[in-house]
C-alpha atoms as a PDB file:
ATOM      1  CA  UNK A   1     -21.277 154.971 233.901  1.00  0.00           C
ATOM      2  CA  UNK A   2     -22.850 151.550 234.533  1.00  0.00           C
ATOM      3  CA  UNK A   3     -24.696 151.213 237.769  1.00  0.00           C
ATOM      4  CA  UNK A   4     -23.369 148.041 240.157  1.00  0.00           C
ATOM      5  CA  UNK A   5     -25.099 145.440 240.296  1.00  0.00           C
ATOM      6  CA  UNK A   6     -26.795 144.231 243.568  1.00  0.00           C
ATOM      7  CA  UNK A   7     -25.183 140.650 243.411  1.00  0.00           C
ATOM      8  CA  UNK A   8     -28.395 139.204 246.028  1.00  0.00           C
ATOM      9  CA  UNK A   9     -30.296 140.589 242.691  1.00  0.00           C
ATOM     10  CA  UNK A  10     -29.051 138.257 240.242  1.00  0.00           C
ATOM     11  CA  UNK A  11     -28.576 134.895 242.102  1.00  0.00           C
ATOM     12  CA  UNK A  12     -31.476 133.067 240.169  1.00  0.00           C
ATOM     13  CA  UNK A  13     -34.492 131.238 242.647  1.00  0.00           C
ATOM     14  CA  UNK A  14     -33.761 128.045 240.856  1.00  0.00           C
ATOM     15  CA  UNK A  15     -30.280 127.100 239.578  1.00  0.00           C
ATOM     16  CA  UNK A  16     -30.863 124.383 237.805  1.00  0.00           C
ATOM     17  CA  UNK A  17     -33.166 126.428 235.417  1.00  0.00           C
ATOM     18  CA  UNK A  18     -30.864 129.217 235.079  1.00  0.00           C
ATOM     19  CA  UNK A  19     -28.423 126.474 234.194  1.00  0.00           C
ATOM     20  CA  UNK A  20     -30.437 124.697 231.617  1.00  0.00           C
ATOM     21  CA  UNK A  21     -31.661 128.075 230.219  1.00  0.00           C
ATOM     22  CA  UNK A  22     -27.722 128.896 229.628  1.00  0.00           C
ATOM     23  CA  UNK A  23     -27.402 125.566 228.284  1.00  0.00           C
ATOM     24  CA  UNK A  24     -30.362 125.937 225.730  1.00  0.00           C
ATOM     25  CA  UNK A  25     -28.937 129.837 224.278  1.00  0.00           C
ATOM     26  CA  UNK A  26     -25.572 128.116 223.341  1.00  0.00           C
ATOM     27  CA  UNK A  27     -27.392 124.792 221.590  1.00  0.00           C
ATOM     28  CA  UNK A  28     -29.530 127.912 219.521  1.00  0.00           C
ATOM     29  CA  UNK A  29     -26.138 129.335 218.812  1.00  0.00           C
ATOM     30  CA  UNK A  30     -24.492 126.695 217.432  1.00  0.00           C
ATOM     31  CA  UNK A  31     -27.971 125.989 215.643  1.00  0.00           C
ATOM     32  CA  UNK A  32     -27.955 129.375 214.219  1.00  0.00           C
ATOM     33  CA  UNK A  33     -23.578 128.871 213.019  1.00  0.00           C
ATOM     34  CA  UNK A  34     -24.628 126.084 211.349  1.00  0.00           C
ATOM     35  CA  UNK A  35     -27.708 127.388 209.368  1.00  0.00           C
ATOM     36  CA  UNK A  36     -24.929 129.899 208.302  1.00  0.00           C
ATOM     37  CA  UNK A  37     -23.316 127.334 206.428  1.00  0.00           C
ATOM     38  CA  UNK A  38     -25.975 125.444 204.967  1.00  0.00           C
ATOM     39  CA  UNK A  39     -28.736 126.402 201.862  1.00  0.00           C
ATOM     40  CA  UNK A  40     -32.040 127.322 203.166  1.00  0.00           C
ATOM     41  CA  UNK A  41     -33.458 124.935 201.894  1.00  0.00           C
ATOM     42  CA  UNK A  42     -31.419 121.780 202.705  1.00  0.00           C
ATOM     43  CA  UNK A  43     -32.474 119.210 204.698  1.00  0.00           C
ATOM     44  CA  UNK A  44     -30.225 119.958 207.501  1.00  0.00           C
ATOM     45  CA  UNK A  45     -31.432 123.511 207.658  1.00  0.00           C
ATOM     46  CA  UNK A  46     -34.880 122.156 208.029  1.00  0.00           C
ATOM     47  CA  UNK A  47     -33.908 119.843 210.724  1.00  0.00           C
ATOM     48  CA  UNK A  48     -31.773 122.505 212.391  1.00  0.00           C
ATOM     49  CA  UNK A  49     -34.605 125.042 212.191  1.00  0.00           C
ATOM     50  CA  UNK A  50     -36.980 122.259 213.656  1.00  0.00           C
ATOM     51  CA  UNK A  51     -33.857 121.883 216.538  1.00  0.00           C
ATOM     52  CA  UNK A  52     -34.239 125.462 217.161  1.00  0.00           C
ATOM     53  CA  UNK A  53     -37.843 125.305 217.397  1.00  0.00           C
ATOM     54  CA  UNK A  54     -37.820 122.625 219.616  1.00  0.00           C
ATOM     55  CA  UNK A  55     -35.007 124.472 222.063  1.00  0.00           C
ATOM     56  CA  UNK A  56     -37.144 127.799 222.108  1.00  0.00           C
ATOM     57  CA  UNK A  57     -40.358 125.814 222.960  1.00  0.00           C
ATOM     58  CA  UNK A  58     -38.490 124.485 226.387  1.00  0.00           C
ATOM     59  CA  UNK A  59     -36.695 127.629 226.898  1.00  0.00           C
ATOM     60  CA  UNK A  60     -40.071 129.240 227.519  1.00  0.00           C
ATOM     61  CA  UNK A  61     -41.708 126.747 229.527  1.00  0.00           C
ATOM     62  CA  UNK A  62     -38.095 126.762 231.689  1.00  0.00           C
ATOM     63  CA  UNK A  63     -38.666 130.801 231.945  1.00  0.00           C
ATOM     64  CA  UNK A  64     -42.465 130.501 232.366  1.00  0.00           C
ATOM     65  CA  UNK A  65     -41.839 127.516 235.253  1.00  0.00           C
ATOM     66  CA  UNK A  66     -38.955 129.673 236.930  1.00  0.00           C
ATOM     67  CA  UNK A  67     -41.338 132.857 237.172  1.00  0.00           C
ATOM     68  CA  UNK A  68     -44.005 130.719 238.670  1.00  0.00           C
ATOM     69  CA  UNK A  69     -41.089 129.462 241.631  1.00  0.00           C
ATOM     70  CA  UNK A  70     -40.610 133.573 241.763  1.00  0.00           C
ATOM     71  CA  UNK A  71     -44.412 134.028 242.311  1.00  0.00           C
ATOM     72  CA  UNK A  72     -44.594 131.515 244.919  1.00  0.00           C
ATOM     73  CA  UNK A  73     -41.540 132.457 246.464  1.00  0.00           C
ATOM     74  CA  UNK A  74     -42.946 135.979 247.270  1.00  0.00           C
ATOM     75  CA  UNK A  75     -46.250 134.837 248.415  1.00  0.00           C
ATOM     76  CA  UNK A  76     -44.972 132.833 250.799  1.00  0.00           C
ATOM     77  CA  UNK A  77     -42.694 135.305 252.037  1.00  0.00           C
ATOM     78  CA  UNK A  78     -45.471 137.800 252.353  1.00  0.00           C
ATOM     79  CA  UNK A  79     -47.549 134.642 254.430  1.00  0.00           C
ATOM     80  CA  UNK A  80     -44.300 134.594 256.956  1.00  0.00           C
ATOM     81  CA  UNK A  81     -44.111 138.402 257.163  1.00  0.00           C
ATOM     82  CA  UNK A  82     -48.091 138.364 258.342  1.00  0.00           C
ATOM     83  CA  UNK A  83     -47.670 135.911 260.570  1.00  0.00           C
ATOM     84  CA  UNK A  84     -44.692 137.403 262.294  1.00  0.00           C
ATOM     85  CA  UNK A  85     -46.549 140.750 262.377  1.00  0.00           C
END
């Protein structure tokens, strides 16, 4: 049995990452469905693979910048929570 999900848990610190992250997994899918159809070693499967690159490259400096907001988001609550103590 799955456990519920706290839904305070999942609302992401910054939605316009957690937008362009879901953005960037459906332009690799539609990379990867076309690669499907084409040779390996066509041009457009080069150019899609260099696509795909290109797409992973910002997804990870999207995740990297939104863990950084999470970071700072906790210090500074821990700053407020010292200086109300």
């Amino acid at each position: 049995m799955m456990e519920k999900s706290n839904p305070r848990s999942i609302v992401p610190i910054c939605p316009l990452t957690h937008s362009l992250l879901g953005k960037l997994q459906v332009i690799l899918g539609y990379c990867d469905l076309l690669v499907e159809r084409h040779s390996q070693d066509s041009e457009s499967s080069n150019h899609l693979q260099l696509i795909r690159q290109a797409v992973q490259s910002m997804g990870v400096q999207l995740h990297d910048y939104q863990c950084e907001l999470i970071v700072q988001q906790r210090i500074a609550a821990e700053r407020k929570r010292q200086v109300l103590t």
